[in-house]
C-alpha atoms as a PDB file:
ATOM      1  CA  UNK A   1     425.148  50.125 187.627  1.00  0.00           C
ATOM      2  CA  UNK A   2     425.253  52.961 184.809  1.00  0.00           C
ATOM      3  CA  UNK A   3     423.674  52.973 181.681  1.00  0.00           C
ATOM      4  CA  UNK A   4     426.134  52.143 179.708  1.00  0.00           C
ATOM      5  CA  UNK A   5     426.720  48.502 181.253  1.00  0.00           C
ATOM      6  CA  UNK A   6     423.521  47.965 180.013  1.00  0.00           C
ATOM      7  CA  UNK A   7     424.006  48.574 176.387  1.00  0.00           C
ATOM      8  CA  UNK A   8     427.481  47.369 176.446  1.00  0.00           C
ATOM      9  CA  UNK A   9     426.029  43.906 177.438  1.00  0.00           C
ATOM     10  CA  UNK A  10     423.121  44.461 175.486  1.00  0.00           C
ATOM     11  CA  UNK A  11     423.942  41.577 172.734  1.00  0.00           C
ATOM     12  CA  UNK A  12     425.173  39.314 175.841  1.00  0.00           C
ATOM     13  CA  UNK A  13     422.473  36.948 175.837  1.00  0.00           C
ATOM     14  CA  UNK A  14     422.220  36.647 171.523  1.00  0.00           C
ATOM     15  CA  UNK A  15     425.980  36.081 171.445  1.00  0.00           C
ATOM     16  CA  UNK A  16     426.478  33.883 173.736  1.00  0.00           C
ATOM     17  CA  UNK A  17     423.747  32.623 175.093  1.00  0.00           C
ATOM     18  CA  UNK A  18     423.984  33.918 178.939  1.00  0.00           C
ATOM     19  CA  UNK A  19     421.707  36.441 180.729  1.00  0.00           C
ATOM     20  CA  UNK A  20     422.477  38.472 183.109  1.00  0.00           C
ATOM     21  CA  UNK A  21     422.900  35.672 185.763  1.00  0.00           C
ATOM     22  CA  UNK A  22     423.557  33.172 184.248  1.00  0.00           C
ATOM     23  CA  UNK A  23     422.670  30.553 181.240  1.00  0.00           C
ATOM     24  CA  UNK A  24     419.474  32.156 179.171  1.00  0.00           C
ATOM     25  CA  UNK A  25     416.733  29.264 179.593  1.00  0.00           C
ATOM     26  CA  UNK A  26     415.217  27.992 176.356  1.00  0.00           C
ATOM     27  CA  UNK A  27     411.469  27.562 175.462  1.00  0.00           C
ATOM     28  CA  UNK A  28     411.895  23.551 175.987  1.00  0.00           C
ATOM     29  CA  UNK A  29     413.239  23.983 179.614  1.00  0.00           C
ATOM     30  CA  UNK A  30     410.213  26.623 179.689  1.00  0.00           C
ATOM     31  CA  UNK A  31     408.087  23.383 178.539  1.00  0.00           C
ATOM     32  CA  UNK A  32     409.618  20.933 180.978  1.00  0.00           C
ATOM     33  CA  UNK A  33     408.736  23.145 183.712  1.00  0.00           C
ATOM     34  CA  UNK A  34     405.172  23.490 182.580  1.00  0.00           C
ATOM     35  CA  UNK A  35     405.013  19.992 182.074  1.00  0.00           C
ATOM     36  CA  UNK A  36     406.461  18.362 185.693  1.00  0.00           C
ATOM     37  CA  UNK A  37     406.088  21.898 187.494  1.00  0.00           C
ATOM     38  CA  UNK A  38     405.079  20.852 191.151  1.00  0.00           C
ATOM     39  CA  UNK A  39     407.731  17.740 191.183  1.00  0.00           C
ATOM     40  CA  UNK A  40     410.939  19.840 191.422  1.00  0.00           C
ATOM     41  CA  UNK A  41     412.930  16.234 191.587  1.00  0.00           C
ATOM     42  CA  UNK A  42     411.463  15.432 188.298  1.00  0.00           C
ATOM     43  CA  UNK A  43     412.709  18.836 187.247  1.00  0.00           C
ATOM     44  CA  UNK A  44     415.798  18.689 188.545  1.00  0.00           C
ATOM     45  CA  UNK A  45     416.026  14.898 186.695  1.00  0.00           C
ATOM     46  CA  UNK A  46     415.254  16.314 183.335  1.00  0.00           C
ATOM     47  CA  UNK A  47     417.522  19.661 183.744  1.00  0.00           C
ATOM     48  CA  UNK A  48     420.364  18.687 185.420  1.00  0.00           C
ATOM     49  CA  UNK A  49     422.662  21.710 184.401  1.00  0.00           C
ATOM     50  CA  UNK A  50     419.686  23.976 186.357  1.00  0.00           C
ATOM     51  CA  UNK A  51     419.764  24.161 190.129  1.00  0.00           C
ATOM     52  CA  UNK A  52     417.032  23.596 192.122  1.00  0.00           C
ATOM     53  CA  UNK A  53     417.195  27.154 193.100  1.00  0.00           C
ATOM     54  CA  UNK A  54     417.031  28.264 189.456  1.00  0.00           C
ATOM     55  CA  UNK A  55     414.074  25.490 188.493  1.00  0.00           C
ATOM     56  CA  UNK A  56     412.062  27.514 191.885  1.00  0.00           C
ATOM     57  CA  UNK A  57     412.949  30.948 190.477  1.00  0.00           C
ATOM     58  CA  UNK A  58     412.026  29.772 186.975  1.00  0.00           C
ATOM     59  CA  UNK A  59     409.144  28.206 187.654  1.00  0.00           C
ATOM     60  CA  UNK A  60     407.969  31.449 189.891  1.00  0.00           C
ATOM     61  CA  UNK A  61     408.780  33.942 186.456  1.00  0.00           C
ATOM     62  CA  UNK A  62     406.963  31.636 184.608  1.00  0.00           C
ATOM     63  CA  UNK A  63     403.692  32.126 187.016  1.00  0.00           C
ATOM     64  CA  UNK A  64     403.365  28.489 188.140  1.00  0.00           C
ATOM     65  CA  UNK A  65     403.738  28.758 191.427  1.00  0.00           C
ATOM     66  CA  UNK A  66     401.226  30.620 192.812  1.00  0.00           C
ATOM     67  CA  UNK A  67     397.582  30.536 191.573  1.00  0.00           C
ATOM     68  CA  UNK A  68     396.140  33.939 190.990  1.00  0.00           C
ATOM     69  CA  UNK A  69     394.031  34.397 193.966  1.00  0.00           C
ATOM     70  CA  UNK A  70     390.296  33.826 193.409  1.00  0.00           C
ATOM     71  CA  UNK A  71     388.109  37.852 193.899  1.00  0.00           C
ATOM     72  CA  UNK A  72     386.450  38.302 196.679  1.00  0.00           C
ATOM     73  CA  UNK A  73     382.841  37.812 195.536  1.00  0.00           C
ATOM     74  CA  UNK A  74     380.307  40.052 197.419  1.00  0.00           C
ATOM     75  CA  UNK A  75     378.400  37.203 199.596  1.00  0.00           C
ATOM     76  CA  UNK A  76     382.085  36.458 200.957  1.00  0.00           C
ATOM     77  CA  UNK A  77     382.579  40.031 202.193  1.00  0.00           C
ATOM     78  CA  UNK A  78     379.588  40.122 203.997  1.00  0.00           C
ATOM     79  CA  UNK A  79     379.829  37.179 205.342  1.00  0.00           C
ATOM     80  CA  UNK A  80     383.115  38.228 206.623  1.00  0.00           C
ATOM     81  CA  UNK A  81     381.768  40.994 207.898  1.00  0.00           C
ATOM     82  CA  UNK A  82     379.318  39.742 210.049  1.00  0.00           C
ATOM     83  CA  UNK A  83     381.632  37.295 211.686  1.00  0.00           C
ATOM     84  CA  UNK A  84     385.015  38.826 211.614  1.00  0.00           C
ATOM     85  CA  UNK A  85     384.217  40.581 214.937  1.00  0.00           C
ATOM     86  CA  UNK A  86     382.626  37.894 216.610  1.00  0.00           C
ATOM     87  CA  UNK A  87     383.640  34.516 216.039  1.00  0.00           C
ATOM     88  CA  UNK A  88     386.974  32.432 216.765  1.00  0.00           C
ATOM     89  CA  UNK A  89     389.974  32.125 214.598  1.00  0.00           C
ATOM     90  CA  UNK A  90     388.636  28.610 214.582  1.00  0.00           C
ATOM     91  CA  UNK A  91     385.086  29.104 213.208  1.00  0.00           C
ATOM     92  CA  UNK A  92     386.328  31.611 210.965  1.00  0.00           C
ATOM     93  CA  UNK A  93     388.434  29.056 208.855  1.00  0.00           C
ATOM     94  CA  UNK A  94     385.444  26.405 209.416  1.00  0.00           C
ATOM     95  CA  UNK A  95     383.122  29.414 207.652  1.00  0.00           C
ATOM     96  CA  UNK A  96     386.117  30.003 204.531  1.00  0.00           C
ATOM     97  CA  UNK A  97     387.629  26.320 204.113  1.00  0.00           C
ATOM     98  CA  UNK A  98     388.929  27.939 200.892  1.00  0.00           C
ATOM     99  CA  UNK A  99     390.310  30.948 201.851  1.00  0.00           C
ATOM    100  CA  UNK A 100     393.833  30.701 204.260  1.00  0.00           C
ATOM    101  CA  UNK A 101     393.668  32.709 207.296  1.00  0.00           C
ATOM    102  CA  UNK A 102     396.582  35.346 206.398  1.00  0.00           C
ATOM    103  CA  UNK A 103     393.527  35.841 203.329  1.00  0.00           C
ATOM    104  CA  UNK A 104     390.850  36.322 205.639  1.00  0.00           C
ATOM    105  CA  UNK A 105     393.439  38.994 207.976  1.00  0.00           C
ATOM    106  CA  UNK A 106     394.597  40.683 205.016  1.00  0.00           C
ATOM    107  CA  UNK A 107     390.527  41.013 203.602  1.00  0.00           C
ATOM    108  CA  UNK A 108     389.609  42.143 207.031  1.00  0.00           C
ATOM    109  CA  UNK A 109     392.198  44.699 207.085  1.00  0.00           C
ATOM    110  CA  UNK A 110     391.064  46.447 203.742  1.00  0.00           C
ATOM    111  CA  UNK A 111     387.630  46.346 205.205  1.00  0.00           C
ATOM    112  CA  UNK A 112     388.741  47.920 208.238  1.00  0.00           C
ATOM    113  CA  UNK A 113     387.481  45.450 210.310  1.00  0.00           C
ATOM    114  CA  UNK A 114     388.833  45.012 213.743  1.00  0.00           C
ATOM    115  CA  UNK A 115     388.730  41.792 215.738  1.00  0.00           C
ATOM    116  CA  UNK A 116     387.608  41.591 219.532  1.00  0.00           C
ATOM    117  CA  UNK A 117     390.006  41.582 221.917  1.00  0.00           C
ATOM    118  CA  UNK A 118     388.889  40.950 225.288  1.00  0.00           C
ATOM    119  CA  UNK A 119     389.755  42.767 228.454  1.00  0.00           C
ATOM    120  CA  UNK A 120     393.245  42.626 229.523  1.00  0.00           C
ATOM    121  CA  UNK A 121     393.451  39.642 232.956  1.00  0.00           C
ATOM    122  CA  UNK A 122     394.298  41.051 236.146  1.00  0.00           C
ATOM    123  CA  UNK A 123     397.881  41.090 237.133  1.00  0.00           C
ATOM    124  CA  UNK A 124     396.920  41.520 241.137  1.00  0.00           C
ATOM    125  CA  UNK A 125     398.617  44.925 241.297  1.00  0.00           C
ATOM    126  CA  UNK A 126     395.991  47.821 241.366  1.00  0.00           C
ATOM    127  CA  UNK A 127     398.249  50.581 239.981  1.00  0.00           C
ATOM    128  CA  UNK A 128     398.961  48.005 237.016  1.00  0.00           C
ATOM    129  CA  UNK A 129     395.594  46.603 236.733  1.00  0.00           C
ATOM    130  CA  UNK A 130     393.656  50.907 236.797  1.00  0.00           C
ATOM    131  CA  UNK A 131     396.485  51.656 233.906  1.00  0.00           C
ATOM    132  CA  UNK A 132     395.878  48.188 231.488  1.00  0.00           C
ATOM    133  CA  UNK A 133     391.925  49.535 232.487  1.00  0.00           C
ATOM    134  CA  UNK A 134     392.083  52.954 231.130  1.00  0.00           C
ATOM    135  CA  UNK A 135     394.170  51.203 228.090  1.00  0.00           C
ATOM    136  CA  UNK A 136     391.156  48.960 227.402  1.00  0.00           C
ATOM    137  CA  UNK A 137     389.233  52.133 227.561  1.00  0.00           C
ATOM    138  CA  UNK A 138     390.505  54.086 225.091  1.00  0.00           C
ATOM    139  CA  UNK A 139     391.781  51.146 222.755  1.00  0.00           C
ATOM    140  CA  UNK A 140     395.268  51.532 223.516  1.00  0.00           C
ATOM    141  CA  UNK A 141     397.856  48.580 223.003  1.00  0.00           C
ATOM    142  CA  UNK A 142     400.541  48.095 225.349  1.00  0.00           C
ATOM    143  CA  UNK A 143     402.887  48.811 222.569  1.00  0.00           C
ATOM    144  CA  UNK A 144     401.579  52.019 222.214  1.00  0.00           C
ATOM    145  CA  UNK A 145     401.838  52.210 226.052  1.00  0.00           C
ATOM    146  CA  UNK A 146     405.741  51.356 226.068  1.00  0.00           C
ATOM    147  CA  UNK A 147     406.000  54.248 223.571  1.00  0.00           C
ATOM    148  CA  UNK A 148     403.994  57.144 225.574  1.00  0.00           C
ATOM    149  CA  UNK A 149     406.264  55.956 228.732  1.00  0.00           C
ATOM    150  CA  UNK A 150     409.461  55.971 226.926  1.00  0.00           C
ATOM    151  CA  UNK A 151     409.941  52.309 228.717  1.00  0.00           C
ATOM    152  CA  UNK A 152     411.157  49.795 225.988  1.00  0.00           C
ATOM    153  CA  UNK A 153     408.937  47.046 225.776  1.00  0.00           C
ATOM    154  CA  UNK A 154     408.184  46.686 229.168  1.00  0.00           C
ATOM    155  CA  UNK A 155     404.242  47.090 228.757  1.00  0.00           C
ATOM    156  CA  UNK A 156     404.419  44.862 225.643  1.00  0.00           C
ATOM    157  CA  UNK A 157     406.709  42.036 226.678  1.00  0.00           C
ATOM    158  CA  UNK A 158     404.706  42.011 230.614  1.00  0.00           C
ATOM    159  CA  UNK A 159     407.797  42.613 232.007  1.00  0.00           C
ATOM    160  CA  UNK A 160     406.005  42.133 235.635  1.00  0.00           C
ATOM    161  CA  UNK A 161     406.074  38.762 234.523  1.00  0.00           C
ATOM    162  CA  UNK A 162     409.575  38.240 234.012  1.00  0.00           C
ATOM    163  CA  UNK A 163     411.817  34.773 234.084  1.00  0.00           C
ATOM    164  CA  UNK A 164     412.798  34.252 238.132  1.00  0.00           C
ATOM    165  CA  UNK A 165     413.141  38.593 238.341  1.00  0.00           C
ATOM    166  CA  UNK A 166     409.262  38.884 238.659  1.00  0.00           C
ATOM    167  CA  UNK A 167     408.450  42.623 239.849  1.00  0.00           C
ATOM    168  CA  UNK A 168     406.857  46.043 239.087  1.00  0.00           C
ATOM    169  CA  UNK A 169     408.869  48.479 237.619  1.00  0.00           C
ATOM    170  CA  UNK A 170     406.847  51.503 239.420  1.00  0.00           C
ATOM    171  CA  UNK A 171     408.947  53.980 237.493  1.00  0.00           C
ATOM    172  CA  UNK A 172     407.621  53.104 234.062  1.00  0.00           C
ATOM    173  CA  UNK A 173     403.542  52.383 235.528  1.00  0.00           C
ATOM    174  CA  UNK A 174     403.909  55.438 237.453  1.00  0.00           C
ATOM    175  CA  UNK A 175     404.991  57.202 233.879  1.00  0.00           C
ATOM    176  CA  UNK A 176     402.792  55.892 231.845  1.00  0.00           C
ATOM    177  CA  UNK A 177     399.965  56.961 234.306  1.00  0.00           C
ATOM    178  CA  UNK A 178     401.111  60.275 234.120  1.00  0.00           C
ATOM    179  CA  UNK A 179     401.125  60.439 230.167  1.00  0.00           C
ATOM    180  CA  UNK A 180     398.080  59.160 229.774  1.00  0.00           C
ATOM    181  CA  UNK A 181     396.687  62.416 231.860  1.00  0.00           C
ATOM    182  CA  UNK A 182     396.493  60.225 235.090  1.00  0.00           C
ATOM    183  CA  UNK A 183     397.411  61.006 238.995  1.00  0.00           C
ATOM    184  CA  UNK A 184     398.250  58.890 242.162  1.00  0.00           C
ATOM    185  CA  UNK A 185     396.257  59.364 245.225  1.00  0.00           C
ATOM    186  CA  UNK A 186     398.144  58.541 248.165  1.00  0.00           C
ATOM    187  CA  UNK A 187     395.767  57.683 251.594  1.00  0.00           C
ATOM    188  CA  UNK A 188     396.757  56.781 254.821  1.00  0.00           C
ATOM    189  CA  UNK A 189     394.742  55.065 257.285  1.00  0.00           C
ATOM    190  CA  UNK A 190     394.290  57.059 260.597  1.00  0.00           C
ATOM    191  CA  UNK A 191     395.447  54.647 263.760  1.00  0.00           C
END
């Protein structure tokens, strides 16, 4: 859109009363939605020309729908701190019945807290099992894994594990080994 749309539509709204998509609302629609803002069917009862869309989108502009989120205060960050690492998903919403848990994520992420993640479960295959090891090790994800191996998401979707085609791609373990600065020792038994 240039420039010049803009002032050639400039009077738009005063002359006719539309905005740019549509009808311009007035200040008592403004006061209807302040008055009956969480019951949209009200809303859409006393502003029947409006959409429910446009009452949602309205009522959004007009800051209603979402309370400003409440500071952090200073007791809440350390307490978060102190149990981010340690305690369930569980207890942590138990310890912040206020606070949703995408809050308590997003807080612990501009803390740079990390959660624990506990060892990865053995798959019974000991070339799979010393790799997802020497991940654990040196706080690798599997993601991160499928990306040093050039193997799709193998490592992160456990492709060992698959639906009724359950095997072990050796090619990709055998690579990611390798990458991550690893070798295969082969020993035979003497008979």
């Amino acid at each position: 859109m240039y420039l010049a749309d803009h002032s050639k539509n400039a009077g738009l709204k005063h002359r006719t009363g539309l905005g740019q998509f549509g009808w311009a609302w007035s200040e008592e629609e403004n006061a209807k939605c302040r008055q009956f803002h969480p019951d949209y069917a009200a809303l859409a009862e006393a502003l029947p020309h409006r959409t429910r869309q446009a009452i949602k989108r309205r009522c959004s502009d007009l800051k209603l729908c979402s309370p400003q989120a409440r500071p952090w205060t200073a007791q809440e960050q350390s307490k978060l701190r102190r149990l981010y690492k340690t305690v369930s998903v569980a207890e942590l919403r138990e310890a912040f019945p206020d606070r949703s848990l995408s809050s308590l994520h997003n807080r612990g992420a501009e803390l740079s807290l990390r959660r624990y993640r506990p060892p990865y479960t053995s798959t019974g295959d000991r070339l799979l099992d010393g790799l997802r090891e020497e991940c654990s090790r040196r706080k690798l994800t599997m993601r991160d894994v499928d990306c040093l191996a050039k193997s799709g998401s193998y490592f992160t979707d456990r492709g060992w594990q698959g639906k009724g085609n359950s095997y072990y791609n050796y090619r990709w373990i055998v690579r990611a080994i390798y990458a991550l600065g690893g070798t295969l020792k082969v020993e035979w038994s003497e008979q």
